[in-house]
C-alpha atoms as a PDB file:
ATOM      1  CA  UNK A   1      38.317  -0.520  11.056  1.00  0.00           C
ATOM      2  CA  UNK A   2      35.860   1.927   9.578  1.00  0.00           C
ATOM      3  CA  UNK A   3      36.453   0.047   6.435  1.00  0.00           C
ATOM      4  CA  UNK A   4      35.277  -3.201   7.984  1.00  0.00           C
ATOM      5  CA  UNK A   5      32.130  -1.307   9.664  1.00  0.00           C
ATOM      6  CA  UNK A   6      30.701   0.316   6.579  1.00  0.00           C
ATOM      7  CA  UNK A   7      31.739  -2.972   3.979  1.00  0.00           C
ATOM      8  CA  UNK A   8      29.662  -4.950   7.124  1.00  0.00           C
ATOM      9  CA  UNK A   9      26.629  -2.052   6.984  1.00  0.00           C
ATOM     10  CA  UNK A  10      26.726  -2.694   3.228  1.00  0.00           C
ATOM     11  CA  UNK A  11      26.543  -6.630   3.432  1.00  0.00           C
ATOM     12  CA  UNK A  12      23.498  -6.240   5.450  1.00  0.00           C
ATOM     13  CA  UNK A  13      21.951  -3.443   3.939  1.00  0.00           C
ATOM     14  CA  UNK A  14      21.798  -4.791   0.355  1.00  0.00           C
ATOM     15  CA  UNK A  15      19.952  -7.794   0.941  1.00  0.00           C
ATOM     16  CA  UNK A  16      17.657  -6.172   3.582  1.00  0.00           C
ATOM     17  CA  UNK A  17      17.042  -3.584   0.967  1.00  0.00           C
ATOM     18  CA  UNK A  18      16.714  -6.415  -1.802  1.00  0.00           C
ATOM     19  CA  UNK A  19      14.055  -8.292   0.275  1.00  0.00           C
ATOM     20  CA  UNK A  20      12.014  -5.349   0.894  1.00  0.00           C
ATOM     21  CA  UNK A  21      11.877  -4.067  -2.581  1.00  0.00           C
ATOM     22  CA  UNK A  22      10.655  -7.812  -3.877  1.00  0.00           C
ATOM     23  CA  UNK A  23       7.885  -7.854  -0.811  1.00  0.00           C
ATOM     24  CA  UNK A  24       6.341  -4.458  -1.785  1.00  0.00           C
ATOM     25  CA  UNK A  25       7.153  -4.331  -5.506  1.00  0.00           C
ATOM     26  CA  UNK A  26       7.243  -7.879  -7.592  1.00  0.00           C
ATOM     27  CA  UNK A  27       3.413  -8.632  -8.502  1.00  0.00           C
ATOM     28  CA  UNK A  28      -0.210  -7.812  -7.772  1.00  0.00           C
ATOM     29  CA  UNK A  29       0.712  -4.309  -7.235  1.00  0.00           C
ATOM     30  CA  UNK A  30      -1.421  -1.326  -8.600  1.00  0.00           C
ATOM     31  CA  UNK A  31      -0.879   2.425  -8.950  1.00  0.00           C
ATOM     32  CA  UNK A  32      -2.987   4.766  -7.073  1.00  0.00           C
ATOM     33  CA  UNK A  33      -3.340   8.410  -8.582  1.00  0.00           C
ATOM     34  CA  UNK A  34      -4.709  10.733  -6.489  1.00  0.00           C
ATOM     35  CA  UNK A  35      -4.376  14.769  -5.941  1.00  0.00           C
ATOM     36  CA  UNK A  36      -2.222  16.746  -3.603  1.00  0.00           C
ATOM     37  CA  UNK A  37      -3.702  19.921  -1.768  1.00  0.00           C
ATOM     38  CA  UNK A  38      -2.506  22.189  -4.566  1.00  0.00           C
ATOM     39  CA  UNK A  39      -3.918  19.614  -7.060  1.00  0.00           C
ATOM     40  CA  UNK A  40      -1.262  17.549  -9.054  1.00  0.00           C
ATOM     41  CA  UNK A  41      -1.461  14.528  -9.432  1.00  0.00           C
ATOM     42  CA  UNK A  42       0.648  11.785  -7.115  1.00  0.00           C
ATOM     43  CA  UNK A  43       1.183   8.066  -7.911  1.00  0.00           C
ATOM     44  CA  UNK A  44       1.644   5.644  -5.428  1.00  0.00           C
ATOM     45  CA  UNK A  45       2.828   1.918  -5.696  1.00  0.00           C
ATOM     46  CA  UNK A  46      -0.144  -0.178  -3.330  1.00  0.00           C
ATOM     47  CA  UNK A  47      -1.593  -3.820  -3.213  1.00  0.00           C
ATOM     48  CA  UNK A  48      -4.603  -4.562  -3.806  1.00  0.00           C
ATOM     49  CA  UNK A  49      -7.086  -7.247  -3.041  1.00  0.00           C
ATOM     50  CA  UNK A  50     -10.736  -7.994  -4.136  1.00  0.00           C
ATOM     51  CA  UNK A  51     -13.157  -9.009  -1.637  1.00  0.00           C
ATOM     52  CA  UNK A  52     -16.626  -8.682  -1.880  1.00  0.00           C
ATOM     53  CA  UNK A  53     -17.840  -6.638  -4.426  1.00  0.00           C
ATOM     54  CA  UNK A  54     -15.181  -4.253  -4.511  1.00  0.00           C
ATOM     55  CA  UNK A  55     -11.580  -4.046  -4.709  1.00  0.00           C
ATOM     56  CA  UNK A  56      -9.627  -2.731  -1.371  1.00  0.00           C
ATOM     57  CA  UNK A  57      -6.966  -1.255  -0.492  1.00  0.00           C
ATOM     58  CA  UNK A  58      -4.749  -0.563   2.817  1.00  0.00           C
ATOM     59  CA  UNK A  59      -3.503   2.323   3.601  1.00  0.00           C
ATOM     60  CA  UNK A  60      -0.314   1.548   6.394  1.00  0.00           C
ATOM     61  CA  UNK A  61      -1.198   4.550   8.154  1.00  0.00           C
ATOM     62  CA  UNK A  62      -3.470   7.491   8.266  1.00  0.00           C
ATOM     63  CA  UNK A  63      -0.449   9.574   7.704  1.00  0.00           C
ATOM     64  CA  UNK A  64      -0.047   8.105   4.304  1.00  0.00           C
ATOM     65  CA  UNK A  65       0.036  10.862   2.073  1.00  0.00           C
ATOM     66  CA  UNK A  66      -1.636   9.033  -0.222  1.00  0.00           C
ATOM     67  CA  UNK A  67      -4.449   8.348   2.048  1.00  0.00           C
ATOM     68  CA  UNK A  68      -4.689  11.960   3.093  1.00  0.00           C
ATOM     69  CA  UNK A  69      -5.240  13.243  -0.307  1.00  0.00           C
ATOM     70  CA  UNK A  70      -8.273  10.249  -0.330  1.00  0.00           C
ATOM     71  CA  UNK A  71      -9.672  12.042   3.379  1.00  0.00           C
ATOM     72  CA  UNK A  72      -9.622  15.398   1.547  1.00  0.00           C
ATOM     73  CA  UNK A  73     -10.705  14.307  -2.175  1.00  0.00           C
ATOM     74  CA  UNK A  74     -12.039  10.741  -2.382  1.00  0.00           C
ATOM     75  CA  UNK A  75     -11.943  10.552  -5.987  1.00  0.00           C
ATOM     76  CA  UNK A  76      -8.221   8.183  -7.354  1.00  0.00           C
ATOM     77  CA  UNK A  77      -7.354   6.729  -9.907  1.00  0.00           C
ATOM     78  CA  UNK A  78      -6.414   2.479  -9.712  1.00  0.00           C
ATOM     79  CA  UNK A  79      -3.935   1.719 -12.761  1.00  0.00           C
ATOM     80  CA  UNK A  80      -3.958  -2.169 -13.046  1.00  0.00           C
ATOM     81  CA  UNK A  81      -1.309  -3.847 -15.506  1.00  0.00           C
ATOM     82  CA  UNK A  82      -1.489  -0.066 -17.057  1.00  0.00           C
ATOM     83  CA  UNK A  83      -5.376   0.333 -17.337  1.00  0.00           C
ATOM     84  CA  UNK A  84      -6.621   3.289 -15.479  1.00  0.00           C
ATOM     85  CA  UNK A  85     -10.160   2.770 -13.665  1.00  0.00           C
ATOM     86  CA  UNK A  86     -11.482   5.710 -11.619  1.00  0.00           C
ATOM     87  CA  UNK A  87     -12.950   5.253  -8.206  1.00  0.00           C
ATOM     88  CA  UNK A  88     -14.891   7.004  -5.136  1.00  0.00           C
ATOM     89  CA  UNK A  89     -12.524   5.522  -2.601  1.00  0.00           C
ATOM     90  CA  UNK A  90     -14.391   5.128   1.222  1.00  0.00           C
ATOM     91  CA  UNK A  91     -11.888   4.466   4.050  1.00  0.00           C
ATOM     92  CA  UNK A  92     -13.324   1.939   6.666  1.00  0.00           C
ATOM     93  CA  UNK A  93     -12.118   2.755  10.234  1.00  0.00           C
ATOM     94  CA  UNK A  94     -13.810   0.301  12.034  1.00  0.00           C
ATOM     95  CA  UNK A  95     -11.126  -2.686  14.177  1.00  0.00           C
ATOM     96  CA  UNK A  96     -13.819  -5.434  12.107  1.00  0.00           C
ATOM     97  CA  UNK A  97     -12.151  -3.695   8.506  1.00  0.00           C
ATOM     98  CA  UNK A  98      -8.876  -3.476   9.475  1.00  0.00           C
ATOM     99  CA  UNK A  99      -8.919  -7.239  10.503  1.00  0.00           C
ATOM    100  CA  UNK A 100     -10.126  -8.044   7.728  1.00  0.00           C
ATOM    101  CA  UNK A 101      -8.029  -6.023   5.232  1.00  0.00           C
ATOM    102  CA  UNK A 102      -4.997  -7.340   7.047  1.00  0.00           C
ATOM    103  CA  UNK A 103      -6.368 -11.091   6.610  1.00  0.00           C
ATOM    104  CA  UNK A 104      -7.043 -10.478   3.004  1.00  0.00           C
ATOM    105  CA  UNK A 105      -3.656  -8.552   2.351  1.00  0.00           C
ATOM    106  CA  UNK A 106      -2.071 -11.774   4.294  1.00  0.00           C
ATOM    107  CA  UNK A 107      -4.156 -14.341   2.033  1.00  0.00           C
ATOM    108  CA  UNK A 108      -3.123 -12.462  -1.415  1.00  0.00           C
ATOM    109  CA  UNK A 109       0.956 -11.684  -0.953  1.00  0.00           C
ATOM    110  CA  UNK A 110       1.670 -14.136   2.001  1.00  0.00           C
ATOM    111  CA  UNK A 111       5.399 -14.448   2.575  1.00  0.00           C
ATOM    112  CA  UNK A 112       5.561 -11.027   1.051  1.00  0.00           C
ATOM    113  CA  UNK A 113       3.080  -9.343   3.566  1.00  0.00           C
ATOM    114  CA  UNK A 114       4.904 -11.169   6.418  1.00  0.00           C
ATOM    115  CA  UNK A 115       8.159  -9.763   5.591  1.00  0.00           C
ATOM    116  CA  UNK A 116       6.163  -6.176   5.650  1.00  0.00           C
ATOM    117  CA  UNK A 117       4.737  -6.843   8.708  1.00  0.00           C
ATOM    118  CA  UNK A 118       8.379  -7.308   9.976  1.00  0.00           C
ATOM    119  CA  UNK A 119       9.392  -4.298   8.882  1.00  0.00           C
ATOM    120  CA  UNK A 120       6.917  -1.678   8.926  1.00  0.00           C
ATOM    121  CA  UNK A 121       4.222  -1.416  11.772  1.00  0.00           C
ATOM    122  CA  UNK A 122       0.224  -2.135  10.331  1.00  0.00           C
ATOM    123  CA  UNK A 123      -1.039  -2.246  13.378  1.00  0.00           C
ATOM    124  CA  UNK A 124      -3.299   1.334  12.903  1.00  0.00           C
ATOM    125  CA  UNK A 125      -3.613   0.427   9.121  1.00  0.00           C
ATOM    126  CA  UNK A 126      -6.878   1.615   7.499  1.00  0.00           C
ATOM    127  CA  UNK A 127      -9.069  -0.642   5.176  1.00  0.00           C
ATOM    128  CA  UNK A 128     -10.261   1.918   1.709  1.00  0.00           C
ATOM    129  CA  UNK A 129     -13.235   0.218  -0.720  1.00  0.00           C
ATOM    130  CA  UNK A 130     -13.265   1.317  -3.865  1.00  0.00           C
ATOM    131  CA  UNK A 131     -16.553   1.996  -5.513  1.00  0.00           C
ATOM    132  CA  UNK A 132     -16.513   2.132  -9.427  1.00  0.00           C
ATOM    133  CA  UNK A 133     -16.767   5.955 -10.459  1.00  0.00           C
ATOM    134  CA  UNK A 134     -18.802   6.723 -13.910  1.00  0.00           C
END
């Protein structure tokens, strides 16, 4: 029986698993580099989306670490395709931003951001423009 419970865990897990990695990882996805508190470096896999005259990105929480190392030192790193650009990155709290960042972020990966949406909660997502950094 436990047999028959973890092969059926397995069956669903893999293609859950599968799905999710596609959604988050096939295409249009950048690298942000930013620094921890003790100041070494951490790369993170995020979509991106130009609106405007700036690119944008979401951060899925406030509690993304990512996004905390932004609130405490605003200056990243955007690899695109494998070309570094540095930025001043400005997180946008107001509800107007994050409507719009989720509208974008729907427009640009579609059936991909849907299937994100399923799975993990954006609902206190925070809109970041980046401004180009000399």
């Amino acid at each position: 029986m436990a047999k028959r419970v973890i092969l059926a865990l397995v069956l669903v897990l893999l293609p859950f698993s599968g799905v999710t990695y596609w959604a988050l990882e096939w295409g249009g996805v950048a690298v942000v580099e930013t620094l921890r508190p003790d100041g070494s470096p951490r790369a993170t896999h995020v979509w991106y989306v130009s609106h405007g005259d700036a690119l944008w990105l979401e951060a899925g929480t406030p509690e993304n670490a990512w996004f905390q190392d932004v609130e405490r030192a605003p200056r990243l790193m955007l690899w695109i395709d494998g070309v570094p650009t540095p930025y001043r990155a400005e997180p946008v709290r107001d509800p107007s931003a994050h409507a719009t960042i989720r509208r974008l972020m729907r427009e640009s990966y579609g059936v991909r951001d849907a299937w994100v949406a399923l799975v993990f909660d954006t609902s206190r997502s925070v809109a970041v423009r980046l401004v180009p950094s000399p």
